[in-house]
N, C-alpha and C. Protein backbone atom coordinates (compact mmCIF):
# COMPACT_ATOMS: atom_id res chain seq x y z
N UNK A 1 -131.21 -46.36 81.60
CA UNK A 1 -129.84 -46.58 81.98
C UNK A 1 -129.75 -47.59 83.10
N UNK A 2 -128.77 -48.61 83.05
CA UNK A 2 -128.59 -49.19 84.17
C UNK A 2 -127.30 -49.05 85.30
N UNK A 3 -127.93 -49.35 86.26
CA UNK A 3 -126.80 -48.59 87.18
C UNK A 3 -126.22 -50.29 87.72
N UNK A 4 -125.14 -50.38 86.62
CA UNK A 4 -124.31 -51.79 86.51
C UNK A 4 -123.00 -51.59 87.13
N UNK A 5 -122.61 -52.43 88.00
CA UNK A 5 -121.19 -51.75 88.34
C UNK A 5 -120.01 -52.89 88.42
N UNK A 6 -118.40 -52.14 87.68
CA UNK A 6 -117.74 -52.70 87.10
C UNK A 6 -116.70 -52.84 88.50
N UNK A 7 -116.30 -54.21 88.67
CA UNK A 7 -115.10 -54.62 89.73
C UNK A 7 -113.87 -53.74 88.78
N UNK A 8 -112.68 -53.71 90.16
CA UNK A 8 -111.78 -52.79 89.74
C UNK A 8 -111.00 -54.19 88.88
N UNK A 9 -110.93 -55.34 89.22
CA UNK A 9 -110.46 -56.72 88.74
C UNK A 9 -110.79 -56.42 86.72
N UNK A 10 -112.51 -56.45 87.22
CA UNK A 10 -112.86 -56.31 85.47
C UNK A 10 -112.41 -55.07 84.28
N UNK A 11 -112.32 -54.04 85.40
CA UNK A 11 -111.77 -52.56 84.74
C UNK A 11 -110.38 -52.80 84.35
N UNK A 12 -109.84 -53.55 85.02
CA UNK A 12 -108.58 -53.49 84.61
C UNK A 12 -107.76 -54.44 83.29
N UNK A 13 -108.39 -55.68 83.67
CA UNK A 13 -109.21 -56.46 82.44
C UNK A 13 -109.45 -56.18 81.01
N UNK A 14 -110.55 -55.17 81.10
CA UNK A 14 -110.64 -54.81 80.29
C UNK A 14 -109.47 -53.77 79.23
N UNK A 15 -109.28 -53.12 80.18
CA UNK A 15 -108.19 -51.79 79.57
C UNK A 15 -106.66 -52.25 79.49
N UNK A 16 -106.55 -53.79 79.85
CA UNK A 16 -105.25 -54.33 79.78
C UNK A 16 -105.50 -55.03 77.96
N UNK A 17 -106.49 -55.62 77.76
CA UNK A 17 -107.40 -56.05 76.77
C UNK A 17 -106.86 -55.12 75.60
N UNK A 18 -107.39 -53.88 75.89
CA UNK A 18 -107.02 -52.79 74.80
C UNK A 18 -106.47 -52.43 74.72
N UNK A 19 -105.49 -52.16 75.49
CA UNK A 19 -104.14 -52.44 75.34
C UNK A 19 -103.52 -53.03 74.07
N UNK A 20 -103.21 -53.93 75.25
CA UNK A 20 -102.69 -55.37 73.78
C UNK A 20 -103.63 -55.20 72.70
N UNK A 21 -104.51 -54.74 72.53
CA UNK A 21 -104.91 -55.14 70.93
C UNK A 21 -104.03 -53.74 70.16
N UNK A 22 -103.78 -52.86 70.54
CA UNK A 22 -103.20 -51.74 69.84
C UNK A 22 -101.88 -52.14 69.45
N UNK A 23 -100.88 -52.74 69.55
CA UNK A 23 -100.01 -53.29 68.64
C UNK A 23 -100.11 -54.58 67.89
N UNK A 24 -101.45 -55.28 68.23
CA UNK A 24 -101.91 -56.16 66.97
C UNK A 24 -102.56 -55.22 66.39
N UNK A 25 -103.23 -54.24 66.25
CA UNK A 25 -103.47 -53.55 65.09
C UNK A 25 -102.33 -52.86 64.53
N UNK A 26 -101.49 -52.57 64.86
CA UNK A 26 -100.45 -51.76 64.01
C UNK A 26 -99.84 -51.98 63.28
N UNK A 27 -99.60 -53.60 63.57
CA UNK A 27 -98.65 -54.55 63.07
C UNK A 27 -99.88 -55.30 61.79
N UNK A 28 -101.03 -55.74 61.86
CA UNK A 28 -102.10 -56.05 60.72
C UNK A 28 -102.19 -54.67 59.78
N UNK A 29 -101.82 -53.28 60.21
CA UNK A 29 -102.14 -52.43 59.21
C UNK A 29 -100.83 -51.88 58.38
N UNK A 30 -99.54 -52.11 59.12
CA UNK A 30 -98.46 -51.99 58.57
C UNK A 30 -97.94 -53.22 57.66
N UNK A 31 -98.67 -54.27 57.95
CA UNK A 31 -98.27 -55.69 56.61
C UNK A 31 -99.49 -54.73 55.86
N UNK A 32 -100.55 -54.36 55.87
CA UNK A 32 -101.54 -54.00 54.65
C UNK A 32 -100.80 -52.99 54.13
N UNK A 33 -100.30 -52.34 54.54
CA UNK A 33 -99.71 -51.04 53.51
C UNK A 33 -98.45 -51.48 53.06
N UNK A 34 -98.05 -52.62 52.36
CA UNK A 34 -96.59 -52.93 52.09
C UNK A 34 -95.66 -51.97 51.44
N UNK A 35 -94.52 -51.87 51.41
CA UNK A 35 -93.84 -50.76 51.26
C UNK A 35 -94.03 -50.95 49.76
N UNK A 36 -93.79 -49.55 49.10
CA UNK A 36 -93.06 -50.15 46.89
C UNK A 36 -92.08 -49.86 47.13
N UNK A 37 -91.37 -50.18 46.05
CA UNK A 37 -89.74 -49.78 45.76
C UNK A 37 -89.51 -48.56 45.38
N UNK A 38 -88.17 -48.36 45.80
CA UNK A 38 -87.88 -46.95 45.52
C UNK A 38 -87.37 -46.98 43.81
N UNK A 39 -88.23 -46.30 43.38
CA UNK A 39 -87.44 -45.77 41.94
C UNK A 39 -86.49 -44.64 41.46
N UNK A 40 -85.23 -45.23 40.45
CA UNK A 40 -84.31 -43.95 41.12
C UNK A 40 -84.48 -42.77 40.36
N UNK A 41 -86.10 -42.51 39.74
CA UNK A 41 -86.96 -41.48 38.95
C UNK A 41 -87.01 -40.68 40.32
N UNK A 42 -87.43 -41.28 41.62
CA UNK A 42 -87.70 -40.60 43.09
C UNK A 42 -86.93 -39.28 43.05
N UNK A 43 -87.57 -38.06 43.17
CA UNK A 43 -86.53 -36.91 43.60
C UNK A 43 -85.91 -37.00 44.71
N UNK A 44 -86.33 -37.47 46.14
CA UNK A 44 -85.41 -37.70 46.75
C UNK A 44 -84.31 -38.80 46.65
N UNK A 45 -84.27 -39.89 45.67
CA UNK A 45 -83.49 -40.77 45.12
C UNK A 45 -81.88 -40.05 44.39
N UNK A 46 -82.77 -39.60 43.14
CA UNK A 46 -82.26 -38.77 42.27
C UNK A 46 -80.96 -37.72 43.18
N UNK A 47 -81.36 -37.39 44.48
CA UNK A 47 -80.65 -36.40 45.07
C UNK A 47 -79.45 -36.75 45.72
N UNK A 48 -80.23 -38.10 46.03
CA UNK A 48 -78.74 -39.05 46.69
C UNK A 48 -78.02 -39.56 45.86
N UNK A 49 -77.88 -39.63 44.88
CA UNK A 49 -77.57 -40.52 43.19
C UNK A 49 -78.38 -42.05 43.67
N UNK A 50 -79.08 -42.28 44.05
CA UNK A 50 -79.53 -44.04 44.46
C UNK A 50 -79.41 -44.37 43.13
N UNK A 51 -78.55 -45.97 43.25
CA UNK A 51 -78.99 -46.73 42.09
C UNK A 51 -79.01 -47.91 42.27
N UNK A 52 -80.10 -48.99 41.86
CA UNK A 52 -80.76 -50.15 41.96
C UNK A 52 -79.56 -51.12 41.93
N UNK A 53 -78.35 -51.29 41.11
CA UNK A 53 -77.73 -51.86 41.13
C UNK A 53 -76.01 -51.14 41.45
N UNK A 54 -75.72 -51.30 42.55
CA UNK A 54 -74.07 -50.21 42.53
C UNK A 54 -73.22 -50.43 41.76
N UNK A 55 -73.10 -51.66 41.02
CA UNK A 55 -72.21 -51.95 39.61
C UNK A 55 -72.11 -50.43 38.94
N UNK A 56 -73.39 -50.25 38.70
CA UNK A 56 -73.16 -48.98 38.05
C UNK A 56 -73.13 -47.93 38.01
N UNK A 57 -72.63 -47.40 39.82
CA UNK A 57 -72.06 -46.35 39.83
C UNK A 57 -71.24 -45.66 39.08
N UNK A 58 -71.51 -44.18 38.62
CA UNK A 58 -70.25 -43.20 37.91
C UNK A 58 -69.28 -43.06 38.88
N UNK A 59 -68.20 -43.53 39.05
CA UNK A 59 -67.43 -43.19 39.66
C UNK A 59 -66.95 -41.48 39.63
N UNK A 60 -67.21 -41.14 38.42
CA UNK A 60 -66.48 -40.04 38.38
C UNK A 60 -67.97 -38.65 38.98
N UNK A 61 -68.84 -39.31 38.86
CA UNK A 61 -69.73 -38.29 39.48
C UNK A 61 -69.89 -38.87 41.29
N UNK A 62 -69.36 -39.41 41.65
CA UNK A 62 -69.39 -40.20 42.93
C UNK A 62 -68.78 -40.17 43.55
N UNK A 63 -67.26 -39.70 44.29
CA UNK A 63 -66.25 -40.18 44.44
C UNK A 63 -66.03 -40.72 45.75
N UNK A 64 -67.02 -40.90 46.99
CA UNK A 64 -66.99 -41.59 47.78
C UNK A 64 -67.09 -42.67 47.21
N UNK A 65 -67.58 -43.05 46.55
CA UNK A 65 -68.09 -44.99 46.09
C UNK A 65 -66.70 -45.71 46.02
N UNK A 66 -66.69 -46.53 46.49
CA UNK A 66 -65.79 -47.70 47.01
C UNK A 66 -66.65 -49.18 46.10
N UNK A 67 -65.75 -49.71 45.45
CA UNK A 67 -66.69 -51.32 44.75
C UNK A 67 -66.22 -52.03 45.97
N UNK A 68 -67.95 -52.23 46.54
CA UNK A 68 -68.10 -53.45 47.45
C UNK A 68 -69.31 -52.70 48.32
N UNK A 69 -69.17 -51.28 47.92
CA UNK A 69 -70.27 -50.60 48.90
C UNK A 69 -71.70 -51.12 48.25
N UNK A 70 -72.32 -51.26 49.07
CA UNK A 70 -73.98 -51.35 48.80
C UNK A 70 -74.75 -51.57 49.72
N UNK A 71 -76.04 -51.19 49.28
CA UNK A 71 -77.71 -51.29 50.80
C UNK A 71 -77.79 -52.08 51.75
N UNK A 72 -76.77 -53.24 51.49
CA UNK A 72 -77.22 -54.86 52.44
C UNK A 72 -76.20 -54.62 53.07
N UNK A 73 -74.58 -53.47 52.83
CA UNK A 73 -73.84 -53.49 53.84
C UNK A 73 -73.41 -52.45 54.90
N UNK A 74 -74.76 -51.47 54.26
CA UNK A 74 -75.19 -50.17 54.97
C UNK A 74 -75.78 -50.12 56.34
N UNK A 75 -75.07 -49.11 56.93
CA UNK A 75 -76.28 -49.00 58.45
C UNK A 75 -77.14 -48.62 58.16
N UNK A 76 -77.70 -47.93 57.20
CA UNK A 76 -79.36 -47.74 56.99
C UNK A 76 -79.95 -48.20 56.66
N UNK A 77 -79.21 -50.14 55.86
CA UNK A 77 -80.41 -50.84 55.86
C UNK A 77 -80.92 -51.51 56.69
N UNK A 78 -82.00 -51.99 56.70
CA UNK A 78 -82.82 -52.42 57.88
C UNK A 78 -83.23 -53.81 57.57
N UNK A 79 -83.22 -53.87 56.11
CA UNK A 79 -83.87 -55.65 56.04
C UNK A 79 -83.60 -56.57 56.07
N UNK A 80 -83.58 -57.43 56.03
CA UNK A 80 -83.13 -58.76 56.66
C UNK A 80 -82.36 -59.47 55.51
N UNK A 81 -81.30 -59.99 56.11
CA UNK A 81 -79.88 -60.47 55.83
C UNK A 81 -79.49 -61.47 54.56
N UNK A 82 -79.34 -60.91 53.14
CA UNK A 82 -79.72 -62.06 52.23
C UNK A 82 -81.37 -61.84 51.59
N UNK A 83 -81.80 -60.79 52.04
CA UNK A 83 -83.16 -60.49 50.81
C UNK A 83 -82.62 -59.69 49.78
N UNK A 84 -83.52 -59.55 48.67
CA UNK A 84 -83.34 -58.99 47.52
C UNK A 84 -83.24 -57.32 47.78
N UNK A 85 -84.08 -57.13 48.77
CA UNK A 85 -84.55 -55.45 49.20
C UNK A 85 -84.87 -55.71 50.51
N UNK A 86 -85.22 -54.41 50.64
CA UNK A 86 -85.74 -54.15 51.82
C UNK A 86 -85.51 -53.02 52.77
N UNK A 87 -85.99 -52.44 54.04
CA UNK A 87 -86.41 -51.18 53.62
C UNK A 87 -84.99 -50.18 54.13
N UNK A 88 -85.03 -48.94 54.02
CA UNK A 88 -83.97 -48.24 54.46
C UNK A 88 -84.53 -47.08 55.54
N UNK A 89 -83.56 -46.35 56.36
CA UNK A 89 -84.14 -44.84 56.99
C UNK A 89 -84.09 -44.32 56.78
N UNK A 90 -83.82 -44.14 55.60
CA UNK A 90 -82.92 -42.63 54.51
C UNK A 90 -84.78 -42.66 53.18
N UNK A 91 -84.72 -43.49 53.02
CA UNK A 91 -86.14 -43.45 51.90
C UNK A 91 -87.30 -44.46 53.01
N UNK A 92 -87.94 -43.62 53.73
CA UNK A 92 -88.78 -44.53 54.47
C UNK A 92 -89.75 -44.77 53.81
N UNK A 93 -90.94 -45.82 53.95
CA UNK A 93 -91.79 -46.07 53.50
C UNK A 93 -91.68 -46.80 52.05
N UNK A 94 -90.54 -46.92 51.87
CA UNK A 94 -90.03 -47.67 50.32
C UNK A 94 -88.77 -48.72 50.67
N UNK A 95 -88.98 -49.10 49.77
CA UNK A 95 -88.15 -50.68 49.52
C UNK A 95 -87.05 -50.59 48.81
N UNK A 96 -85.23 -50.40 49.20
CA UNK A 96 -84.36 -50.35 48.28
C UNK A 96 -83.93 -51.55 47.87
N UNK A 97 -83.13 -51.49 47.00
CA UNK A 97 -82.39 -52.77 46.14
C UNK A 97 -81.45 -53.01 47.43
N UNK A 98 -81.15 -54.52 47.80
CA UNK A 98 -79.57 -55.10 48.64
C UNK A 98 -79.03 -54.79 48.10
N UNK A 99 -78.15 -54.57 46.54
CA UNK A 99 -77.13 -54.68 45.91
C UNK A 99 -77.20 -52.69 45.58
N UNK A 100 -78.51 -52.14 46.32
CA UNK A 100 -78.27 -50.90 44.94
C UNK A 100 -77.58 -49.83 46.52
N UNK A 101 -76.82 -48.83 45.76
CA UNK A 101 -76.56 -47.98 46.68
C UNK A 101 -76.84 -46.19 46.49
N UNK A 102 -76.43 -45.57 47.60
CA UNK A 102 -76.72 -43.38 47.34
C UNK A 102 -75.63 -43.50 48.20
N UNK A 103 -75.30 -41.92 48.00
CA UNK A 103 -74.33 -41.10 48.78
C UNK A 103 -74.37 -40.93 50.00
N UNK A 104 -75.63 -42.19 50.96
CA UNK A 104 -75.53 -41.57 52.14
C UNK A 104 -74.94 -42.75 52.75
N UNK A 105 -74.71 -43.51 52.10
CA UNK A 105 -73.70 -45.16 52.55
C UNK A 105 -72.65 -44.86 53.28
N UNK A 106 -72.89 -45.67 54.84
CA UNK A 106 -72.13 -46.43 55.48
C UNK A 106 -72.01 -47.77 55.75
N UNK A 107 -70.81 -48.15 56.45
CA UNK A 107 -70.44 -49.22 56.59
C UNK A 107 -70.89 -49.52 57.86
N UNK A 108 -71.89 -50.83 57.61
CA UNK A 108 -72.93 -51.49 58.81
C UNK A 108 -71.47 -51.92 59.72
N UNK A 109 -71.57 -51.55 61.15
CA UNK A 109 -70.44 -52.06 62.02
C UNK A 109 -70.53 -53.93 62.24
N UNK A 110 -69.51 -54.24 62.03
CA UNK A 110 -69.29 -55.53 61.59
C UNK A 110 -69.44 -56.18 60.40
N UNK A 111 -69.21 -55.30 59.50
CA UNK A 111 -69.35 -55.33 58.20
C UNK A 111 -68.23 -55.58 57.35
N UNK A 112 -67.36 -56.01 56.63
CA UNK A 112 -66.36 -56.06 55.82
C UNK A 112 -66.84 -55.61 54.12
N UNK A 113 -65.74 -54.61 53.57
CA UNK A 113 -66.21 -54.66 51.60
C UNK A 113 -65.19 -55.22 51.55
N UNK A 114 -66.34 -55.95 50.17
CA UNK A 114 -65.53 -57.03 49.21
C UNK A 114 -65.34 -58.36 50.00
């Protein structure tokens, strides 16, 4: 064993070091696990009525649905403005349709339907 000894300068150094690397790893392992899409086979899908495209909501099994509601103008979506999908807080870890909507839709504040 050597009896090596560490400045408080280098200790700190170091553990500032590892630090910062713990949200570059989180962020390299969260692009590796990319989200899938939600399918509206999903039982928790299925429960919300989710559907990929809100055109084709049943109105008559629905009756909150409003035409103009959908994922891209929801507060629970999260993805960025003008993508196809992207993800929600209601189905985490999965990817909804922009255009598709469920029963747990609100209206993103500053949002206008239609």
């Amino acid at each position: 064993m050597t009896d090596e000894k560490f400045s408080r300068r280098q200790l700190l150094q170091t553990a500032l070091a590892g630090l910062a690397a713990v949200p570059a790893a989180t962020l390299i392992a969260r692009g590796a696990s990319a989200a899938e899409p939600l399918s509206e086979t999903d039982a928790m899908a299925k429960s919300l009525a989710y559907v990929s495209d809100a055109s084709k909501v049943v109105a008559k099994t629905n009756p909150t649905y409003k035409p103009g509601q959908m994922c891209a103008n929801c507060i629970q979506f999260t993805g960025k403005a003008g993508a196809a999908d992207g993800s929600c807080t209601i189905f985490s870890g999965k990817l909804v349709k922009a255009k598709g909507w469920c029963k747990v839709w609100v209206l993103k504040p500053g949002e206008k339907l239609g």
